[in-house]
PDB file of N, CA and C in Angstrom:
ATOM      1  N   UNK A   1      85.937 100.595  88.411  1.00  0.00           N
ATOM      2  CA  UNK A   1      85.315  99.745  87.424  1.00  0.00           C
ATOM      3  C   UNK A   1      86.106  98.439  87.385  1.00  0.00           C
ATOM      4  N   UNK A   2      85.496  97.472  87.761  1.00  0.00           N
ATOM      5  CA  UNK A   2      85.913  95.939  87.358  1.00  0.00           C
ATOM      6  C   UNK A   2      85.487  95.416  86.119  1.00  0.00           C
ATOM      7  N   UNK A   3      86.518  94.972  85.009  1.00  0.00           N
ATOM      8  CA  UNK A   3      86.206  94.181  83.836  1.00  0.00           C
ATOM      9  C   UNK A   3      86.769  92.740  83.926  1.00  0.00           C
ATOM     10  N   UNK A   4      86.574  91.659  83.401  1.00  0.00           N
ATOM     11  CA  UNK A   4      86.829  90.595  83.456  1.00  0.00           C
ATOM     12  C   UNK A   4      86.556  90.319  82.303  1.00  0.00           C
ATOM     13  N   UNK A   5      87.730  89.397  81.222  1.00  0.00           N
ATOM     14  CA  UNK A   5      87.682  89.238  79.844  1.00  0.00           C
ATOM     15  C   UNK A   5      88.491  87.926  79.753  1.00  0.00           C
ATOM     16  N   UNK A   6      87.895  87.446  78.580  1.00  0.00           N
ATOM     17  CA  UNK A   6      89.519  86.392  77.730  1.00  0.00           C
ATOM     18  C   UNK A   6      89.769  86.623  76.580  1.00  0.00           C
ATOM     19  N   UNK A   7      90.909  86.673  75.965  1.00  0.00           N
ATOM     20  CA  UNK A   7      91.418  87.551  75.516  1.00  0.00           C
ATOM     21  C   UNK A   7      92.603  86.066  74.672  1.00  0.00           C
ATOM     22  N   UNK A   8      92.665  85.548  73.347  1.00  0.00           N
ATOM     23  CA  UNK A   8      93.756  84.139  73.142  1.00  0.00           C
ATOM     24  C   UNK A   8      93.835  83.835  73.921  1.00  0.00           C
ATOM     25  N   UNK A   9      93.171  82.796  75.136  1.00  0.00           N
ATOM     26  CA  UNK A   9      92.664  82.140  75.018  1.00  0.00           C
ATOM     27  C   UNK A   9      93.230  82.087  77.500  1.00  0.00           C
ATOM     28  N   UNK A  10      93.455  84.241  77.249  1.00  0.00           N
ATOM     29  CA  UNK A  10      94.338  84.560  78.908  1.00  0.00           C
ATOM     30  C   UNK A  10      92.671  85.071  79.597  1.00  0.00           C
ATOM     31  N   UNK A  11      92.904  84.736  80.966  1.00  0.00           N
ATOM     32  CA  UNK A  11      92.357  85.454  81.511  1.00  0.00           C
ATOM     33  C   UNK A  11      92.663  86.754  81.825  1.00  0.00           C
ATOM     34  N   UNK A  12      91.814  87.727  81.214  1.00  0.00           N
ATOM     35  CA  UNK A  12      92.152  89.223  81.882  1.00  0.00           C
ATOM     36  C   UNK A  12      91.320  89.384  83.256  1.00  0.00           C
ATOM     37  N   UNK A  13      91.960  90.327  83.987  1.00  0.00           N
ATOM     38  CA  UNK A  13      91.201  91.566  85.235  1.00  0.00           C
ATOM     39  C   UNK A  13      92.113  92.692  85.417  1.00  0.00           C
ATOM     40  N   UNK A  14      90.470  93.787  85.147  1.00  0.00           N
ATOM     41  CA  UNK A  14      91.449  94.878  85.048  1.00  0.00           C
ATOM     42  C   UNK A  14      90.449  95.949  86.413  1.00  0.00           C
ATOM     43  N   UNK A  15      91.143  96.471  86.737  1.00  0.00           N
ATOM     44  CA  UNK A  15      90.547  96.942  88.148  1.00  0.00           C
ATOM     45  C   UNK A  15      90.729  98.772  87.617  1.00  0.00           C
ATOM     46  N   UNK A  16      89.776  99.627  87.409  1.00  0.00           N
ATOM     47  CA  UNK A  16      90.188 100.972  86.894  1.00  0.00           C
ATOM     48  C   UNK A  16      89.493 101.915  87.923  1.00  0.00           C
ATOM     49  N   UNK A  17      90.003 103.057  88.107  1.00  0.00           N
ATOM     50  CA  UNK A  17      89.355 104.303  88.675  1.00  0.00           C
ATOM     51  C   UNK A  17      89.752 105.785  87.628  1.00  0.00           C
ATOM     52  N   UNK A  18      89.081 106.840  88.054  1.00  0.00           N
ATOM     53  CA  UNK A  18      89.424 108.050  87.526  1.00  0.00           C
ATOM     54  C   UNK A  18      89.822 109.476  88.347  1.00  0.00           C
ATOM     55  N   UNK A  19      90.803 108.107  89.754  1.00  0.00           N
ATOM     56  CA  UNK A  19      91.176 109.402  90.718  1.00  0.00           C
ATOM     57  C   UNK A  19      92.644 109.775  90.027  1.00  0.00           C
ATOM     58  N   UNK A  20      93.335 110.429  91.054  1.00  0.00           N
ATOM     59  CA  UNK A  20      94.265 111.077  90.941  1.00  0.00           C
ATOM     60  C   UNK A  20      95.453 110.424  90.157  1.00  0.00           C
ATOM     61  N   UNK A  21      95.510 109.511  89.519  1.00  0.00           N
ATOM     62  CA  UNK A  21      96.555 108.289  88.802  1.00  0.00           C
ATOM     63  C   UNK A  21      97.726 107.936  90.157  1.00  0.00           C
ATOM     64  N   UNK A  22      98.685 107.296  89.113  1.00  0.00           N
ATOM     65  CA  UNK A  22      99.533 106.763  90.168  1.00  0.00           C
ATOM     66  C   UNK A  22     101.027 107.693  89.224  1.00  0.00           C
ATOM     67  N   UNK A  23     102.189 108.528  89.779  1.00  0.00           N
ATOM     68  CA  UNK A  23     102.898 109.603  89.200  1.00  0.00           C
ATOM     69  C   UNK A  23     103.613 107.810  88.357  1.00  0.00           C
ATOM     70  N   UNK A  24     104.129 108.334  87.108  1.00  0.00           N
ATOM     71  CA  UNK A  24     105.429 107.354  86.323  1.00  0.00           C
ATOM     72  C   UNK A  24     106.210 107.168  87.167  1.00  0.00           C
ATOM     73  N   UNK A  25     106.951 108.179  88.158  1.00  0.00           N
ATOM     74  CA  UNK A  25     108.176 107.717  88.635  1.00  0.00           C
ATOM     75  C   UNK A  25     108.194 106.937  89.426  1.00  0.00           C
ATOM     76  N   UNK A  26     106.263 106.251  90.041  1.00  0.00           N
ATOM     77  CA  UNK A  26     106.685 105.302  91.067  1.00  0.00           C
ATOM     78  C   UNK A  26     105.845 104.067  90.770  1.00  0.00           C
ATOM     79  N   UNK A  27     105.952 104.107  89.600  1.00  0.00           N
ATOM     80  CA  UNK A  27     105.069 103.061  89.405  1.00  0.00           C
ATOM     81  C   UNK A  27     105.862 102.042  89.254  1.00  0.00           C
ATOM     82  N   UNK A  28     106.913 101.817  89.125  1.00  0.00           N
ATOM     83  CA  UNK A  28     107.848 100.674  89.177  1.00  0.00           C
ATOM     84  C   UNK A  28     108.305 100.624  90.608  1.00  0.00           C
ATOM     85  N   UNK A  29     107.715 101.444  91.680  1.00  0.00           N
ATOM     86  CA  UNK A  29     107.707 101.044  93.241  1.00  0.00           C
ATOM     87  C   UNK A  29     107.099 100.470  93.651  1.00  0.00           C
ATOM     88  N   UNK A  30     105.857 100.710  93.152  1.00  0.00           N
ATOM     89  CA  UNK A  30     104.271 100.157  94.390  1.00  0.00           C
ATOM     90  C   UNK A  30     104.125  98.738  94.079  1.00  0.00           C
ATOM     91  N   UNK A  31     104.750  98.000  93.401  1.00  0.00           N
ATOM     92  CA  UNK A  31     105.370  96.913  93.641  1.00  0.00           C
ATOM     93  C   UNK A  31     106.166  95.642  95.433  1.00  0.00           C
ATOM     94  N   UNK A  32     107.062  96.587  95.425  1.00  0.00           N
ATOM     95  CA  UNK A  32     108.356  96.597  96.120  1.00  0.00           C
ATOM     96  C   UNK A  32     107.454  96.578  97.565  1.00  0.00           C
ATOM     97  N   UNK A  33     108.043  95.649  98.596  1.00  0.00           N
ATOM     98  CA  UNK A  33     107.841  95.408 100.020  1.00  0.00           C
ATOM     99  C   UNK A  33     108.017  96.606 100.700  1.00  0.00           C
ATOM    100  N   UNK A  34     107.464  97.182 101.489  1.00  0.00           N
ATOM    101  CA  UNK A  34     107.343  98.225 101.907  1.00  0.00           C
ATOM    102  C   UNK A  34     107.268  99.709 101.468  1.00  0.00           C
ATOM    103  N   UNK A  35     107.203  99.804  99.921  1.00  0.00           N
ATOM    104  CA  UNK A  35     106.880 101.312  99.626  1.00  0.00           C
ATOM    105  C   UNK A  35     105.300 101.187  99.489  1.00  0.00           C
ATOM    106  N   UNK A  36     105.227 102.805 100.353  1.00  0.00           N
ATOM    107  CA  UNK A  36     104.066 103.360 100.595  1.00  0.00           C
ATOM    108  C   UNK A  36     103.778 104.723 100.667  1.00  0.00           C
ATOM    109  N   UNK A  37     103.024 105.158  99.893  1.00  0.00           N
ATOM    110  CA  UNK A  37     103.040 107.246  99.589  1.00  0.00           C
ATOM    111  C   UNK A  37     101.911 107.684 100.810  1.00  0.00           C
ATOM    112  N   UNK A  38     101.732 106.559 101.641  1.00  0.00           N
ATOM    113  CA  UNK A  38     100.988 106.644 103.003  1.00  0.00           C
ATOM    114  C   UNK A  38     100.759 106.267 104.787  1.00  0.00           C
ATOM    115  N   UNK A  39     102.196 106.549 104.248  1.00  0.00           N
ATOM    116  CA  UNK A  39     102.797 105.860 105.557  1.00  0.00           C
ATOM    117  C   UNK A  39     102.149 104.599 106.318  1.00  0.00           C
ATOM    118  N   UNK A  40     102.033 103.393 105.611  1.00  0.00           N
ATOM    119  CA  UNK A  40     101.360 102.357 106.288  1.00  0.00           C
ATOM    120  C   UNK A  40     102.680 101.143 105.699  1.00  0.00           C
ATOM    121  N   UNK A  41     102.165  99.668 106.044  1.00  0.00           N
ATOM    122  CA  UNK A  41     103.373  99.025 105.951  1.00  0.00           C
ATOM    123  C   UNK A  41     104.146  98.443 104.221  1.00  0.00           C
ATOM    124  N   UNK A  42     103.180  99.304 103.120  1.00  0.00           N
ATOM    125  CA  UNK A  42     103.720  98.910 102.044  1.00  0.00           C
ATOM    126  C   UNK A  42     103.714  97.290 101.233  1.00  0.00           C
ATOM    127  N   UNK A  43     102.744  96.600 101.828  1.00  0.00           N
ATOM    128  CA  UNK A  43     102.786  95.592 101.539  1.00  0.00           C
ATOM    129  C   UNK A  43     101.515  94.920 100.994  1.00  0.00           C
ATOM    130  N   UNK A  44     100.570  95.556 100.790  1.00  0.00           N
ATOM    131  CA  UNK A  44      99.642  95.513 100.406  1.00  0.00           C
ATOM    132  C   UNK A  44      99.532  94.679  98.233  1.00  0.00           C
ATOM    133  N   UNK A  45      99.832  95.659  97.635  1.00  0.00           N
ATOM    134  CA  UNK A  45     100.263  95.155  96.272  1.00  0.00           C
ATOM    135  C   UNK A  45     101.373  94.435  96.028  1.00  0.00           C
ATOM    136  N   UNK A  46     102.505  94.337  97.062  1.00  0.00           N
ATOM    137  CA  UNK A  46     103.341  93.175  96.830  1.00  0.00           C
ATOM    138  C   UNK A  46     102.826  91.972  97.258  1.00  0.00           C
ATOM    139  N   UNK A  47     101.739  92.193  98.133  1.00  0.00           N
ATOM    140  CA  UNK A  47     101.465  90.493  98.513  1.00  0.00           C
ATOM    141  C   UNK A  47     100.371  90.431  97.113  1.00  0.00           C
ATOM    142  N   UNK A  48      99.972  91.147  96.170  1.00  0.00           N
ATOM    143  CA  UNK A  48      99.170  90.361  95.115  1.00  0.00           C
ATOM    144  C   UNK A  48      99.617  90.275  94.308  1.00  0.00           C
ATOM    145  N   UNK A  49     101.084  91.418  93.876  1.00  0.00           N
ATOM    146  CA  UNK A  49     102.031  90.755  92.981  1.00  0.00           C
ATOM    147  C   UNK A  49     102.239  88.981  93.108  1.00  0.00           C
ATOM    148  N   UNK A  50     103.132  88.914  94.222  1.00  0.00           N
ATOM    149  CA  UNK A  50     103.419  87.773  94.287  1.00  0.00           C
ATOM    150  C   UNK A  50     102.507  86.521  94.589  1.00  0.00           C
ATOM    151  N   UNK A  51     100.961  86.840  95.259  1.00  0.00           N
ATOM    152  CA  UNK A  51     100.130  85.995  94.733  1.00  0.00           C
ATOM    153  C   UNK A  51      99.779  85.542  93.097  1.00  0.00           C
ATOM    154  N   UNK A  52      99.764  86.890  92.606  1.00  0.00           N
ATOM    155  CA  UNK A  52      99.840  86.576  91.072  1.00  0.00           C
ATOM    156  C   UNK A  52     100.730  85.799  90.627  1.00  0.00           C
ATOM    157  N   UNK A  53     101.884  86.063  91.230  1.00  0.00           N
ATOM    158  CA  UNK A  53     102.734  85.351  90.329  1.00  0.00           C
ATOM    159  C   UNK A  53     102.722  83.998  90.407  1.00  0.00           C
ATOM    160  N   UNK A  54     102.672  83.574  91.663  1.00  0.00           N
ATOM    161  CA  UNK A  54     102.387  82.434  91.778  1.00  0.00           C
ATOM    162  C   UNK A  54     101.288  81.659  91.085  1.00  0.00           C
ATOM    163  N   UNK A  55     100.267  82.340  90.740  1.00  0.00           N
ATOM    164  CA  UNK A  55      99.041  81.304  90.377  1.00  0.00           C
ATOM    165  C   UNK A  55      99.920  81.906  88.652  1.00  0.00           C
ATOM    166  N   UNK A  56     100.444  82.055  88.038  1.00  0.00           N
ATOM    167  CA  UNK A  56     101.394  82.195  86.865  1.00  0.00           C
ATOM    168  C   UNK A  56     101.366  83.502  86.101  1.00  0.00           C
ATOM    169  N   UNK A  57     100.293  84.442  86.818  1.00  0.00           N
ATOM    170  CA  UNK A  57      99.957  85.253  85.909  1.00  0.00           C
ATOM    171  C   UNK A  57     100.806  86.334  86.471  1.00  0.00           C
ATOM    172  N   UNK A  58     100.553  87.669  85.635  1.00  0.00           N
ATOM    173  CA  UNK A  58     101.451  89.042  85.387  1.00  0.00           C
ATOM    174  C   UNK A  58     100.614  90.141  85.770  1.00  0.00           C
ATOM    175  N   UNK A  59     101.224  91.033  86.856  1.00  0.00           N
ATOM    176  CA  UNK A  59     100.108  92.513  86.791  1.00  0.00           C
ATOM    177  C   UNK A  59     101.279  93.768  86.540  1.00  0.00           C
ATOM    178  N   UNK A  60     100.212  94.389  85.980  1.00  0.00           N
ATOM    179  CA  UNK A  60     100.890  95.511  85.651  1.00  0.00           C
ATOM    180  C   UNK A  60      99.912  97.084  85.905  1.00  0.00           C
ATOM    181  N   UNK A  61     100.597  98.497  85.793  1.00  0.00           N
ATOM    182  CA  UNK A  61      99.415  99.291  86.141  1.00  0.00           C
ATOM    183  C   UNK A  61     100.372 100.388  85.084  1.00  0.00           C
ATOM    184  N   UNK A  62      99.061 100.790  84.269  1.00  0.00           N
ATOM    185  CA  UNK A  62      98.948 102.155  83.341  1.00  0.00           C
ATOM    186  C   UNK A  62      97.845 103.374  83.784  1.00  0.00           C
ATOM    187  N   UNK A  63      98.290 104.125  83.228  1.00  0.00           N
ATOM    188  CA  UNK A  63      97.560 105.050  82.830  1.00  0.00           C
ATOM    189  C   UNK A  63      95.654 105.292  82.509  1.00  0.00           C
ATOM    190  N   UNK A  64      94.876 105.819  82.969  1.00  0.00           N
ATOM    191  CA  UNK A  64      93.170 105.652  82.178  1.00  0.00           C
ATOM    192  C   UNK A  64      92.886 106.897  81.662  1.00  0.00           C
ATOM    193  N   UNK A  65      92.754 106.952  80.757  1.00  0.00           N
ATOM    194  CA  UNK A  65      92.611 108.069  79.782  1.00  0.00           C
ATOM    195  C   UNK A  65      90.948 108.455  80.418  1.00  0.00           C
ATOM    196  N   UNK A  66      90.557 109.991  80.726  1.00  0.00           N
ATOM    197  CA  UNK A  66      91.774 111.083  80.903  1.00  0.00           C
ATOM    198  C   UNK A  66      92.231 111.115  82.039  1.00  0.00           C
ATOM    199  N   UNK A  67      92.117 110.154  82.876  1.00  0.00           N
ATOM    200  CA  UNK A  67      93.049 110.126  84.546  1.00  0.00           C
ATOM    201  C   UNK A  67      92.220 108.617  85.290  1.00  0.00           C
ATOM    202  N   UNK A  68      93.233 108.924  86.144  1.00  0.00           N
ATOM    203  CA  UNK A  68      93.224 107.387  87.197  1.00  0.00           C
ATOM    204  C   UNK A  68      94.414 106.656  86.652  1.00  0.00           C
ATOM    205  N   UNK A  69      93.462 105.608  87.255  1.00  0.00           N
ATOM    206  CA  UNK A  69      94.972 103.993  86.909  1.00  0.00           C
ATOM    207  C   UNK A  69      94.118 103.106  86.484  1.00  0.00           C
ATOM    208  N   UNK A  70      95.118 102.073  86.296  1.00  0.00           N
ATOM    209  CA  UNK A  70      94.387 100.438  85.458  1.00  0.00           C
ATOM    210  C   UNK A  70      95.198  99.422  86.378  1.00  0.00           C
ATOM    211  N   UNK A  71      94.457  98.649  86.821  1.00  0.00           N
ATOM    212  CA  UNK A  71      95.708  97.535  87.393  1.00  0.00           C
ATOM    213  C   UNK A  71      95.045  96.479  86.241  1.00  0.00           C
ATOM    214  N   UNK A  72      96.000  95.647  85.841  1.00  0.00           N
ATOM    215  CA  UNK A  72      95.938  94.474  84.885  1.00  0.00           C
ATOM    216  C   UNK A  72      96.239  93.568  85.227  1.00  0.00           C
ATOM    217  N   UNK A  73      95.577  92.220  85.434  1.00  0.00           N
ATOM    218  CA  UNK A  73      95.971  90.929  86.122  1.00  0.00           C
ATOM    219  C   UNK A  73      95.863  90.372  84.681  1.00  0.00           C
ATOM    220  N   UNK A  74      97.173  89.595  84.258  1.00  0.00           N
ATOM    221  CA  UNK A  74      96.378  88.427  83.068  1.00  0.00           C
ATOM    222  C   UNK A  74      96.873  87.044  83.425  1.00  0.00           C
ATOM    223  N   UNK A  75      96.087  86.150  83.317  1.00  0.00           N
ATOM    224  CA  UNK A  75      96.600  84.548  83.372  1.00  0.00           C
ATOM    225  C   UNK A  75      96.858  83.989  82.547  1.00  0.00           C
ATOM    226  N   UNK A  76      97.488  83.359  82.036  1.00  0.00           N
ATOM    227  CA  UNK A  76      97.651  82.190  80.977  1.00  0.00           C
ATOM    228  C   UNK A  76      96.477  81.334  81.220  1.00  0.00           C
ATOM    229  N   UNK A  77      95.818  81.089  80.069  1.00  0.00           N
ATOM    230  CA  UNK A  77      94.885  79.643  80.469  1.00  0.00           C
ATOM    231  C   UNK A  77      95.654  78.397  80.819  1.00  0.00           C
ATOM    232  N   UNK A  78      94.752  77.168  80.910  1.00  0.00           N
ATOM    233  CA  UNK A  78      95.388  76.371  81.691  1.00  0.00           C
ATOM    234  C   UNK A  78      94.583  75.331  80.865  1.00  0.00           C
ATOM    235  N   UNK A  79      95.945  74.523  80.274  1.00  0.00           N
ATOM    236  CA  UNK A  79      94.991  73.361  79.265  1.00  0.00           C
ATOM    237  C   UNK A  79      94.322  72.933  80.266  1.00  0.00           C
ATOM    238  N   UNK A  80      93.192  72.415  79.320  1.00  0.00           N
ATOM    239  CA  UNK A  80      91.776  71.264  79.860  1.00  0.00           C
ATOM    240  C   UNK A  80      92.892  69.707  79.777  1.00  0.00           C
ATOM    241  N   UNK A  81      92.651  68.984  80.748  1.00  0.00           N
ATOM    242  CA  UNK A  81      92.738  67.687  80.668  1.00  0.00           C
ATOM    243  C   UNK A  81      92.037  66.607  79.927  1.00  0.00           C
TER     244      UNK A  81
END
């Protein structure tokens, strides 16, 4: 499920499923350049971390009640000129 929101005045995107979640203990990995629970090159969500970060915004991934994951992109808006 893709949602797209604004939220004071951020862009949200939140990207959800209701497979198997992602375990707590590695969710502060799938981040990180080369971890992968699939033997491939791990670089996949670090290159959109750090695309994110660059365009200024923050992702993060929880929990979806009663299973899966959430990835959360939010942006800061961007004054109008």
């Amino acid at each position: 499920k893709v949602e797209v929101a604004k939220v004071d005045l951020k862009g949200i995107l939140r990207v959800s499923d209701r497979g198997e979640g992602i375990p707590d203990e590695i969710k502060e990995k799938i981040f990180k350049a080369g971890f992968s629970t699939k033997n491939r090159t791990g670089l996949g969500l670090y290159i959109v971390k750090n695309l994110v970060n660059v365009l200024g915004g923050e992702i993060r991934v929880y929990d979806n009640k009663p299973r899966g994951a959430v990835f959360e992109v939010v942006f800061k808006a961007i004054p109008s000129q």
